[in-house]
Every structure is written in C-alpha cells, then in structure tokens.
Protein backbone atom coordinates (compact mmCIF):
# COMPACT_ATOMS: atom_id res chain seq x y z
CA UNK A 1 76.33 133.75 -39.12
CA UNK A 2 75.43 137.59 -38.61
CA UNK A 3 78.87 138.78 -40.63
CA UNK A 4 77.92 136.47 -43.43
CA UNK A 5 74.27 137.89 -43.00
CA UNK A 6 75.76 141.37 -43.16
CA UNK A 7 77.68 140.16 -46.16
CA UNK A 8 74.87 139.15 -48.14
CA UNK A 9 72.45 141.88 -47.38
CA UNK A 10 74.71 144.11 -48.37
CA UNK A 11 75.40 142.70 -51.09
CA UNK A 12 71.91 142.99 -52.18
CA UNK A 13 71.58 146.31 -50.98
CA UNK A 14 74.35 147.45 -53.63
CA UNK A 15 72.87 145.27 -56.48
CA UNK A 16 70.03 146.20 -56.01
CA UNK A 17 70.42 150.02 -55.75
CA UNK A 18 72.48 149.13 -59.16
CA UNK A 19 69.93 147.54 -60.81
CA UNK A 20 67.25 150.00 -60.41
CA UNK A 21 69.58 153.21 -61.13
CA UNK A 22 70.91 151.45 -64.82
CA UNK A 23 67.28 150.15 -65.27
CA UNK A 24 65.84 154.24 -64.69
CA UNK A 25 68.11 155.53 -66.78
CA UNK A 26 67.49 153.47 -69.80
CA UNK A 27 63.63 153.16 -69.42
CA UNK A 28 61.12 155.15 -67.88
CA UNK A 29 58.93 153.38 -65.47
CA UNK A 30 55.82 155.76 -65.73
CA UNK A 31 56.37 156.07 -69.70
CA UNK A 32 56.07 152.31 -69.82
CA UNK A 33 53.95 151.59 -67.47
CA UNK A 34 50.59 151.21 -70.11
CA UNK A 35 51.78 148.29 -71.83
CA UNK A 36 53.98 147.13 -69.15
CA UNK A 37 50.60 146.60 -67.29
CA UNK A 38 49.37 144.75 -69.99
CA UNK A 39 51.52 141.60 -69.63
CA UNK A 40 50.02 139.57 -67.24
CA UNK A 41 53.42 138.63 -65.99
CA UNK A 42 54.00 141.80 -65.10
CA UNK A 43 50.97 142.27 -63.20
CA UNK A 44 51.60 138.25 -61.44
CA UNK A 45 55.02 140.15 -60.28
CA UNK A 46 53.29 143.15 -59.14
CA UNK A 47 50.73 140.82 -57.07
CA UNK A 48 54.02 139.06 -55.60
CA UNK A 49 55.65 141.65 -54.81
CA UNK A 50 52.86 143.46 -52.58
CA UNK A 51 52.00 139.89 -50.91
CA UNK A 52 55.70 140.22 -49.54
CA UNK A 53 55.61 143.94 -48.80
CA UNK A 54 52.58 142.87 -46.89
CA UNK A 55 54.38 140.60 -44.98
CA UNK A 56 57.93 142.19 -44.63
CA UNK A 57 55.43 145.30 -43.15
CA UNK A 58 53.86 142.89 -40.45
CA UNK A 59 57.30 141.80 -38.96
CA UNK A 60 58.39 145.54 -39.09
CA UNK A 61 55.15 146.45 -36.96
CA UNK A 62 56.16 143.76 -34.77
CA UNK A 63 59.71 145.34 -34.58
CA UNK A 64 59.08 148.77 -34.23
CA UNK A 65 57.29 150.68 -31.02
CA UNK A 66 56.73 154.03 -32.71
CA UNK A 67 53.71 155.13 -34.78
CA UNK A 68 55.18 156.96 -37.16
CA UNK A 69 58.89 154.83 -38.10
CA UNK A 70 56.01 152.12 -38.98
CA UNK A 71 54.47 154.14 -41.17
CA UNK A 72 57.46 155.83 -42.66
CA UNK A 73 59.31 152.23 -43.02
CA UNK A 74 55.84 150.82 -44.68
CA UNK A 75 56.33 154.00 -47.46
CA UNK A 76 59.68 153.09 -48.12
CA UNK A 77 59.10 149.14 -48.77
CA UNK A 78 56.35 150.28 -50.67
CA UNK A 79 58.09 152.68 -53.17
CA UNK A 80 61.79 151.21 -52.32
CA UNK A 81 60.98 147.39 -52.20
CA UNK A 82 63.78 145.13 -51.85
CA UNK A 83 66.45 148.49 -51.33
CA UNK A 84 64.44 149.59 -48.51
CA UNK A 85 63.99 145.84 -46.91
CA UNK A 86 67.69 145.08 -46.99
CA UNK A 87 68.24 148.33 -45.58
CA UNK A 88 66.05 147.85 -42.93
CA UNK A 89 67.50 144.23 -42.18
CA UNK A 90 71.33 145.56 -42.11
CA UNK A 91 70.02 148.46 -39.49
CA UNK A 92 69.18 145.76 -37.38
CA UNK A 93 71.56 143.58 -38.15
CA UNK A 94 74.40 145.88 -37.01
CA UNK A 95 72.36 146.67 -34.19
CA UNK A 96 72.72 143.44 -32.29
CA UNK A 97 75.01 142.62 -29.40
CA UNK A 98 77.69 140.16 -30.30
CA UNK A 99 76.45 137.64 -28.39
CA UNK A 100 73.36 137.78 -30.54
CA UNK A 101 72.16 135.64 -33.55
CA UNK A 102 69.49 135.38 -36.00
CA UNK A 103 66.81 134.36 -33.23
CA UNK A 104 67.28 138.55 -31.90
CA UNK A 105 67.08 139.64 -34.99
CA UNK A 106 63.70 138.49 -36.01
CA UNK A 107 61.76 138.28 -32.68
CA UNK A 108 63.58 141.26 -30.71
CA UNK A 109 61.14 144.01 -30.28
CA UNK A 110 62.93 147.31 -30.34
C-alpha cells in the first residue's frame, strides 16, 4: 500500500509540476488575473482550494513540532498548492519504517 502510495504521489508531484510550468509559460497568471477573477468559477475554485489548504495546514500542525517548518510548510501550500502537498506527503511517506502503513502516516506526530 505505501509503494503504490509513493507511486501515485509522485505521480502527481511530476504532473503537477508539469502542468503549472506549460500553463506559466503560455499565460501569465498576474496579467490575467482581472478577468480571470471575474468568472465566478474561478473565484468557486479559488474558495475550494483555500478550504483544503486550510485543512491540509491543520494535519501538518498536527504533524510537525517546530514553529517555524509549520509556518514555512503553510507558505508553501499556500503559493505551491497541490506541488507542495504531494511533496510534503512523499517526505513522509518515505519516512516510515517498513513495518508501517497508512495509519503512521496520518496520525504519527513527528
């Protein structure tokens, strides 16, 4: 279960990364970003997409001891989004023991 975890987070990580690159070099986010906030779709997904940074950031407070990673990991799902939360999975992912499963990974402190 955690290779095939590793697998698919991975995964993401690279399309992801993709994704984002292509999209930034064919359109500028802060050129477009007047009428792109003018589609209320656009702001729904903007709304959705905090509501889960909110919640990706509570688990990661749970997770981490220190201060200042919390802070530095909540910047990075903020400006990074899904890059920075599949990064942040695969760390501890490839942290766990191999007797480990999913149950570590979420409720583990570090």
């Amino acid at each position: 279960m955690i290779t095939t975890l590793k697998v698919i987070f991975s995964t993401l990580l690279i399309w992801m990364i993709y994704i984002v690159v292509s999209t930034s070099l064919q359109s500028s986010l802060f050129k477009e970003w007047n009428f792109l906030g003018s589609i209320p779709w656009m702001r729904a997904t903007l709304w959705d997409f905090y509501a889960n940074i909110f919640i990706i950031t509570l688990w990661m407070f749970y997770k981490e001891k220190f201060t200042l990673l919390k802070i530095v990991w909540l910047i990075l799902f903020v400006c990074l989004g899904s890059i920075a939360t599949c990064f942040y999975v695969l760390i501890h992912l490839f942290k766990l023991k191999p007797n480990e499963g999913v149950k570590e990974l979420v409720g583990n402190r570090n």
